[in-house]
PDB file of N, CA and C in Angstrom:
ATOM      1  N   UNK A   1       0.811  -1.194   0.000  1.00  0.00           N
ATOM      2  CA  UNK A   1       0.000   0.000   0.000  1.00  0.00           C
ATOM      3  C   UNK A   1       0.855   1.258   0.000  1.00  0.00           C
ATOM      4  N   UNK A   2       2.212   1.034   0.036  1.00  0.00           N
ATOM      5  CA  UNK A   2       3.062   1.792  -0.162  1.00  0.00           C
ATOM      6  C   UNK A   2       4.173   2.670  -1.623  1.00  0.00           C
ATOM      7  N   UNK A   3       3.154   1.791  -2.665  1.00  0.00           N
ATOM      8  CA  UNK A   3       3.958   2.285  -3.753  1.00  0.00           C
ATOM      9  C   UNK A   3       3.327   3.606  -4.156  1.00  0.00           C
ATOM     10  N   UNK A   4       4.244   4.565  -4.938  1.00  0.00           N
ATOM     11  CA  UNK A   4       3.688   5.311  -5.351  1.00  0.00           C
ATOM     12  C   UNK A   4       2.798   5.041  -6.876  1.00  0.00           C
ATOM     13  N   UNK A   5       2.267   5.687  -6.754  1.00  0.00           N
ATOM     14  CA  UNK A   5       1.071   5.750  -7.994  1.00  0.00           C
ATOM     15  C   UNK A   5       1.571   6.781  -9.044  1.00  0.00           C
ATOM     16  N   UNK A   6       2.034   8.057  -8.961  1.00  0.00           N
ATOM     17  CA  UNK A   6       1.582   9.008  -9.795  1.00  0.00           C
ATOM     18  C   UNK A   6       0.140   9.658  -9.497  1.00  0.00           C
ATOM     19  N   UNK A   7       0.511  11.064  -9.958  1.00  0.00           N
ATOM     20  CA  UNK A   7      -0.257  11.814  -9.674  1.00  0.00           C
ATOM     21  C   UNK A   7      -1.858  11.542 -10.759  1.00  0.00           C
ATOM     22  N   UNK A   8      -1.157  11.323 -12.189  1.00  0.00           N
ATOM     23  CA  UNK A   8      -2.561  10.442 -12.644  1.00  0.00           C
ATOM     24  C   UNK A   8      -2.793   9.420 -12.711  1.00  0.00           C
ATOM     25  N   UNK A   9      -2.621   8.652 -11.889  1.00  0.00           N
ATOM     26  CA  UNK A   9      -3.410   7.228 -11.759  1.00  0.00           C
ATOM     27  C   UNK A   9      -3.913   7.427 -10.008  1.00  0.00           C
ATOM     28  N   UNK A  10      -3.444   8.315  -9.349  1.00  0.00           N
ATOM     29  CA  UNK A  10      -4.555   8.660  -8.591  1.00  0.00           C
ATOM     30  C   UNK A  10      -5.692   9.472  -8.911  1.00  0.00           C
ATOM     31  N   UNK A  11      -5.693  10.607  -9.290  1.00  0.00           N
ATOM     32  CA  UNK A  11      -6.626  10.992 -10.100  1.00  0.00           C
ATOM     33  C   UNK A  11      -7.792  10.217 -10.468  1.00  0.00           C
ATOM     34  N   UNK A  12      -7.378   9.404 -11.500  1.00  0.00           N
ATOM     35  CA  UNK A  12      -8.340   8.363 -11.801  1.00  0.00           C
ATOM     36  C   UNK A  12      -8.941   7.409 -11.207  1.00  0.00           C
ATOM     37  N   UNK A  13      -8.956   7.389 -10.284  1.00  0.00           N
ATOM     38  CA  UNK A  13      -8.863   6.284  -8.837  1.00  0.00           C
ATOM     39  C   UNK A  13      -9.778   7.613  -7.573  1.00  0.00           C
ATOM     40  N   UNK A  14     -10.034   8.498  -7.967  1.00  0.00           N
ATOM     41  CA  UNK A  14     -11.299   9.735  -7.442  1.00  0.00           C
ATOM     42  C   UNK A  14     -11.868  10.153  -8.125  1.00  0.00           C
ATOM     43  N   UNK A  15     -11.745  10.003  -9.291  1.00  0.00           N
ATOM     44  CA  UNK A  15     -12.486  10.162 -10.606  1.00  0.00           C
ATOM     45  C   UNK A  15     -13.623   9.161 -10.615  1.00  0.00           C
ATOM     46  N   UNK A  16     -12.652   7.531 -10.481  1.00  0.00           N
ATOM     47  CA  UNK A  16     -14.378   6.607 -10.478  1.00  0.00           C
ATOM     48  C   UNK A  16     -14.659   6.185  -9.524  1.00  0.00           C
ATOM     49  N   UNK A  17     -14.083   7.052  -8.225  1.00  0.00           N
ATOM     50  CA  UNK A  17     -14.933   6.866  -7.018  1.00  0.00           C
ATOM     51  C   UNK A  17     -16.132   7.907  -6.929  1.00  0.00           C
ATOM     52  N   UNK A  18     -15.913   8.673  -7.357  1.00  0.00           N
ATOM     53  CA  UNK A  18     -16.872   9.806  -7.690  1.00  0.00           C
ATOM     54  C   UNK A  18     -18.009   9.770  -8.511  1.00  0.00           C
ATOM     55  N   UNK A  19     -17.672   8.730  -9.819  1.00  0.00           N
ATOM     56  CA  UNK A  19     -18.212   8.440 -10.827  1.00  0.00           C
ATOM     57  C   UNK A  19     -19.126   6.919 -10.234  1.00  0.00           C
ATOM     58  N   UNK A  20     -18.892   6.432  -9.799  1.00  0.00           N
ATOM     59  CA  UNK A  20     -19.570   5.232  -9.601  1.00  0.00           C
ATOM     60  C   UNK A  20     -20.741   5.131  -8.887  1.00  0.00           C
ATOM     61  N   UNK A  21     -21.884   4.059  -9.532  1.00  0.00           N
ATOM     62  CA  UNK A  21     -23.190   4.105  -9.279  1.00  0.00           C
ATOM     63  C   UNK A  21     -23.358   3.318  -7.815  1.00  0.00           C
ATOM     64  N   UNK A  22     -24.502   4.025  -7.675  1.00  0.00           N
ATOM     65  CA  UNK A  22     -24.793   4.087  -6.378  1.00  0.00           C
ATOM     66  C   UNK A  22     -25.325   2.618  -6.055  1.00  0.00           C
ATOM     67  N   UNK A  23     -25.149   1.452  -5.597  1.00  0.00           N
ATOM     68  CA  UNK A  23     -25.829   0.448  -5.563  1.00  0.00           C
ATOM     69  C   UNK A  23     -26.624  -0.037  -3.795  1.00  0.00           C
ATOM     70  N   UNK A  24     -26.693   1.055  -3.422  1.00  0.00           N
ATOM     71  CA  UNK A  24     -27.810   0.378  -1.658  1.00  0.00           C
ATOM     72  C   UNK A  24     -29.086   0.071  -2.089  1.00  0.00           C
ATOM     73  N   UNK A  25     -29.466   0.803  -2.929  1.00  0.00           N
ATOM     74  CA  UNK A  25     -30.869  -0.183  -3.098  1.00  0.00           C
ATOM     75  C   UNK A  25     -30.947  -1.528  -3.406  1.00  0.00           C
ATOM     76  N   UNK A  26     -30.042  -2.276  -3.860  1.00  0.00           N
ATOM     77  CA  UNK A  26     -29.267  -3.822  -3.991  1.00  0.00           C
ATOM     78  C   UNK A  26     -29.192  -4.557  -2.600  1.00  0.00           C
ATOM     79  N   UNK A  27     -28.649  -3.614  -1.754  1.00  0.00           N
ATOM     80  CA  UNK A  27     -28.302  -4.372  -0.451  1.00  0.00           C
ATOM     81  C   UNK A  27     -29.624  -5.236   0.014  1.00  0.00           C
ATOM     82  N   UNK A  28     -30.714  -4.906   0.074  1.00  0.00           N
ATOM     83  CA  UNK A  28     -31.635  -6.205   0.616  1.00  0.00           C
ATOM     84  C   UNK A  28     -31.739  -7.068   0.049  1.00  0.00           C
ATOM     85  N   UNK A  29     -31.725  -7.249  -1.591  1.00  0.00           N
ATOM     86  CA  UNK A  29     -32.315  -8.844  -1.909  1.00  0.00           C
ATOM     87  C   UNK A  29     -30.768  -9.503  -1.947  1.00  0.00           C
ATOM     88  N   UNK A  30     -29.711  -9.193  -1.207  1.00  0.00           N
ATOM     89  CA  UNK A  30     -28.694 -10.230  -1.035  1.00  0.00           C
ATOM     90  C   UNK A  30     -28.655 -11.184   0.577  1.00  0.00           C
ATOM     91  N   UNK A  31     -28.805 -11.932  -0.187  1.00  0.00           N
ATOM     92  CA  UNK A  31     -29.290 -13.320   0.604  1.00  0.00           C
ATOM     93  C   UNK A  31     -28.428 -13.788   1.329  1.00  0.00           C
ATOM     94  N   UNK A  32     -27.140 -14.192   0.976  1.00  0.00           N
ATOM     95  CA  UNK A  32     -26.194 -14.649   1.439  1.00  0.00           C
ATOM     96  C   UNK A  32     -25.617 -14.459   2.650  1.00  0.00           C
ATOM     97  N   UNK A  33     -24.993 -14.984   3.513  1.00  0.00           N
ATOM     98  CA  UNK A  33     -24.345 -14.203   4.518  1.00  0.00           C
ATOM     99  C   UNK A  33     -23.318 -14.055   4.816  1.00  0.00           C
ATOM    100  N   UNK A  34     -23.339 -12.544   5.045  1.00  0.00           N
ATOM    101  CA  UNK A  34     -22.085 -11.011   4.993  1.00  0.00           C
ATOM    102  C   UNK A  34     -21.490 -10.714   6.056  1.00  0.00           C
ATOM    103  N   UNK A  35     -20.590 -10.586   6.392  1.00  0.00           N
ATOM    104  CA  UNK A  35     -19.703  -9.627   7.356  1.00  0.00           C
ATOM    105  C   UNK A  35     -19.737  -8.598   6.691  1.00  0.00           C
ATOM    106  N   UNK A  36     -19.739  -7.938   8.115  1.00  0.00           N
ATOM    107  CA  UNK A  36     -19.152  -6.444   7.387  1.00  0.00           C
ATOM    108  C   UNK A  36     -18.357  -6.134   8.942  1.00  0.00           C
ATOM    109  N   UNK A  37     -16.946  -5.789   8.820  1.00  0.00           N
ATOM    110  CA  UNK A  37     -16.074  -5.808  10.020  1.00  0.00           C
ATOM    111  C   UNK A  37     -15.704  -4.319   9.343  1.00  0.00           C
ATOM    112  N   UNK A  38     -15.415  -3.573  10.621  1.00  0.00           N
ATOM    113  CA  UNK A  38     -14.916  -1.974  10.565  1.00  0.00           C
ATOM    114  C   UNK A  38     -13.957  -2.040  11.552  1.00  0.00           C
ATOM    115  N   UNK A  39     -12.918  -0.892  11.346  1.00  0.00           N
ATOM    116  CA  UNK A  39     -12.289  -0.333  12.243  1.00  0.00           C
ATOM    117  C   UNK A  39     -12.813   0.329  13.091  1.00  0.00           C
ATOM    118  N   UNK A  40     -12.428   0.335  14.335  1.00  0.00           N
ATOM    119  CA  UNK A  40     -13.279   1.519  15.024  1.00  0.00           C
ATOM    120  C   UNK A  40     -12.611   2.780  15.098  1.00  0.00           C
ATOM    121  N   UNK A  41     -10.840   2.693  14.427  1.00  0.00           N
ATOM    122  CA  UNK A  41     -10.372   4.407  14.540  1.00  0.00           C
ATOM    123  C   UNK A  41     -10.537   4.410  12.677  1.00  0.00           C
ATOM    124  N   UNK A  42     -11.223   3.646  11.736  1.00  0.00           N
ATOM    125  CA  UNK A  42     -11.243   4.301  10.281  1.00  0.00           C
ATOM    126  C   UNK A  42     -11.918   5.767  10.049  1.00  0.00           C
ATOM    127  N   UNK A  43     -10.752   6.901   9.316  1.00  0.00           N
ATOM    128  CA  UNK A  43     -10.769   7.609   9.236  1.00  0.00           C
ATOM    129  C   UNK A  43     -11.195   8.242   8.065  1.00  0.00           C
ATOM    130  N   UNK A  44     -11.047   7.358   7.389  1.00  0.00           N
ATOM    131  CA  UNK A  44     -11.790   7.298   5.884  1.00  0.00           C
ATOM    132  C   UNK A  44     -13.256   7.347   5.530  1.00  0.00           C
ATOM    133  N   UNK A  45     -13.916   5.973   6.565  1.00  0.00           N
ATOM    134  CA  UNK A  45     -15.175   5.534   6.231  1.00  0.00           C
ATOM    135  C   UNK A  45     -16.259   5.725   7.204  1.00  0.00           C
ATOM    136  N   UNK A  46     -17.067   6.071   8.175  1.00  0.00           N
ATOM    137  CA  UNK A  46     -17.313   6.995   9.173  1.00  0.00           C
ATOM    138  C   UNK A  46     -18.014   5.256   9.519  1.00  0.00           C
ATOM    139  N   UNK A  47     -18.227   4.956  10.849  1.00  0.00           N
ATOM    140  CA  UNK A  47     -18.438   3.965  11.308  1.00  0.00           C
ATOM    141  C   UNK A  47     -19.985   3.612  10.875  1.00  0.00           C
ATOM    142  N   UNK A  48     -20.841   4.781  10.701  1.00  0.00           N
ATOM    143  CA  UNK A  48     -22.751   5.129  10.622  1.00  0.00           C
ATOM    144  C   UNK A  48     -22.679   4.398   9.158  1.00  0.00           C
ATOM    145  N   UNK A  49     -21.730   4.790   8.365  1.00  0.00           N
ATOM    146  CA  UNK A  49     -21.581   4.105   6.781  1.00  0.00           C
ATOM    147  C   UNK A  49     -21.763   2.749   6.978  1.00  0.00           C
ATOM    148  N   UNK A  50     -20.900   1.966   7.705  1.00  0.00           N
ATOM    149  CA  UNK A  50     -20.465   0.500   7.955  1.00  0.00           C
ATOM    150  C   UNK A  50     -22.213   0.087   8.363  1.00  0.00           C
ATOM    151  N   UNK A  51     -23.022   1.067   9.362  1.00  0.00           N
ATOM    152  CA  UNK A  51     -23.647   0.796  10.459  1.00  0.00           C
ATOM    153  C   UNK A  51     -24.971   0.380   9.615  1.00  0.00           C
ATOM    154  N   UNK A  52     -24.918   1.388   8.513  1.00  0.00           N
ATOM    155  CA  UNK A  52     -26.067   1.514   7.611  1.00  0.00           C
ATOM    156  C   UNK A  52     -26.391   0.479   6.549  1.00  0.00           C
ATOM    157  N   UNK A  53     -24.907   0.000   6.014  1.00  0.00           N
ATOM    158  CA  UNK A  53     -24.671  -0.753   5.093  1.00  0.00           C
ATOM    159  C   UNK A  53     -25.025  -2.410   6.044  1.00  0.00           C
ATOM    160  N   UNK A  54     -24.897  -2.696   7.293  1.00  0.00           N
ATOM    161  CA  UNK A  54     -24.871  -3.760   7.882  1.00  0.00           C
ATOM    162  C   UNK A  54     -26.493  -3.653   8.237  1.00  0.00           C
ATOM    163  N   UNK A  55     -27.759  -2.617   8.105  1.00  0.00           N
ATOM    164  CA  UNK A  55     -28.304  -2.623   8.559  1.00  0.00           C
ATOM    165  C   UNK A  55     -29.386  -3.075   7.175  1.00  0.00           C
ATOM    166  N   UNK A  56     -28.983  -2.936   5.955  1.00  0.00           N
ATOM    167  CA  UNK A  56     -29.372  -2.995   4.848  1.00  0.00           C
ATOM    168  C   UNK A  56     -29.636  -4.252   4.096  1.00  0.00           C
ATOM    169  N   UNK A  57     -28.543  -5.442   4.656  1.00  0.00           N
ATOM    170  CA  UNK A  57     -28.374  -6.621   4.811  1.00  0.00           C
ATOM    171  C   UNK A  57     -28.764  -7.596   5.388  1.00  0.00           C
ATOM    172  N   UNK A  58     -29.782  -8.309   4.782  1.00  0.00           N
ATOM    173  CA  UNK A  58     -30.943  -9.184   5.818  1.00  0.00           C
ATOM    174  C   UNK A  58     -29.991 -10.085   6.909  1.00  0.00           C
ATOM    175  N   UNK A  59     -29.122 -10.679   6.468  1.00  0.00           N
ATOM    176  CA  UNK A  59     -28.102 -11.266   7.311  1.00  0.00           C
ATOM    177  C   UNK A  59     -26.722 -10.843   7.760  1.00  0.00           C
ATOM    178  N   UNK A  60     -26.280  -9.627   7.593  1.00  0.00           N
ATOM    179  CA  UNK A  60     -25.396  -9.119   8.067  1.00  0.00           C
ATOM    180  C   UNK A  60     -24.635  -9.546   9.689  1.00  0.00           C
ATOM    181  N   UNK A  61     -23.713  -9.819   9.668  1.00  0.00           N
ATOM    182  CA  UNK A  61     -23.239  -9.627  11.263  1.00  0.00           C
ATOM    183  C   UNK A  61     -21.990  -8.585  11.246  1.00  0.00           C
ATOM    184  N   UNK A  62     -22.052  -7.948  11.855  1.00  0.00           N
ATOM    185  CA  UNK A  62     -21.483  -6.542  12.205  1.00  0.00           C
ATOM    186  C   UNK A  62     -20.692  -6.677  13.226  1.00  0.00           C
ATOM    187  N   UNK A  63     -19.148  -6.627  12.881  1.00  0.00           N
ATOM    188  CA  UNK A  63     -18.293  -6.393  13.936  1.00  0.00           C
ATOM    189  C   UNK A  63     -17.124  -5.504  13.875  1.00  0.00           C
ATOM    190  N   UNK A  64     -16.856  -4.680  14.612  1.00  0.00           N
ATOM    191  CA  UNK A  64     -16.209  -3.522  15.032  1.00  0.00           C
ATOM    192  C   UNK A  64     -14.920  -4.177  16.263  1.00  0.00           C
ATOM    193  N   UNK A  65     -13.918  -3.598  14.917  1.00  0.00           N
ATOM    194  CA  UNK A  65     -12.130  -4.059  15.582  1.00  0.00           C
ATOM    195  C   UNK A  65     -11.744  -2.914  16.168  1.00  0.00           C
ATOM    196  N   UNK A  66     -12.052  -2.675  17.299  1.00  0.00           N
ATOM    197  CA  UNK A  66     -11.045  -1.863  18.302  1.00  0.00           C
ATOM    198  C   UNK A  66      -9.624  -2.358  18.030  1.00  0.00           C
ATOM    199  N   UNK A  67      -9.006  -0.312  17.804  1.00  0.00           N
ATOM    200  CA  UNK A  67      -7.426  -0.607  17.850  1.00  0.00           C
ATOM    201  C   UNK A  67      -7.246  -0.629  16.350  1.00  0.00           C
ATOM    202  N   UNK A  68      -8.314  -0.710  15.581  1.00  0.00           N
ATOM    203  CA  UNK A  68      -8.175  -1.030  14.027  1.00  0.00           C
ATOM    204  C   UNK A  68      -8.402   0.071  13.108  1.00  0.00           C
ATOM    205  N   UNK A  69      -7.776   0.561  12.212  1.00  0.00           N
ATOM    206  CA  UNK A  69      -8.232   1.859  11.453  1.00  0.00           C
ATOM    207  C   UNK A  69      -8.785   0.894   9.724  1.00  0.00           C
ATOM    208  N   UNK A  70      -8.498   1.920   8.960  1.00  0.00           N
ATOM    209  CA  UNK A  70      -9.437   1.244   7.644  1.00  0.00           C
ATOM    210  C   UNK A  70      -8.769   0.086   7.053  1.00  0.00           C
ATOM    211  N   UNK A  71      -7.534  -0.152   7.399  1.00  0.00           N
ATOM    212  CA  UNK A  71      -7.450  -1.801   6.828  1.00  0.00           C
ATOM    213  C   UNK A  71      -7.304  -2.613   7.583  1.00  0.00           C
ATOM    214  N   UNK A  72      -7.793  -2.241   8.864  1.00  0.00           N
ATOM    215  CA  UNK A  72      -8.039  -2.787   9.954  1.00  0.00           C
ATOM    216  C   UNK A  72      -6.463  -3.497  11.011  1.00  0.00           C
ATOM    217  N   UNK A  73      -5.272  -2.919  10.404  1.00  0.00           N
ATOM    218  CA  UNK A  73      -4.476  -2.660  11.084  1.00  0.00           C
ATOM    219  C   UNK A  73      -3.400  -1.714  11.014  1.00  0.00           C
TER     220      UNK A  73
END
């Protein structure tokens, strides 16, 4: 996670994060069952995101890594 990129291939990498479709209305008819594990210091992804997305998910189990930021170490 340490290489450099260049300045345009980051770019492009907020470009189609920006650009990309919105898919939560999807989250209920997935059936399967999901984790969804968060950091509890991620600084990136606000914990209510994780909270919402786990809440969206008929089977979700939701667990929160104290001590853990967004790649969870």
């Amino acid at each position: 996670m340490t290489t450099p990129i260049g300045a345009d291939a980051f770019l492009r990498q907020q470009q189609a994060v920006v650009q990309r479709a919105d898919l939560q209305s999807m989250l209920p008819s997935i059936a399967c069952p999901t984790a969804i594990i968060h950091g509890a210091g991620d600084r990136l992804i606000p914990i209510s995101a994780a909270e919402e997305m786990a809440a969206a998910l008929p089977t979700a189990q939701f667990t929160v890594v104290e001590g853990a930021g967004h790649f969870l170490f």
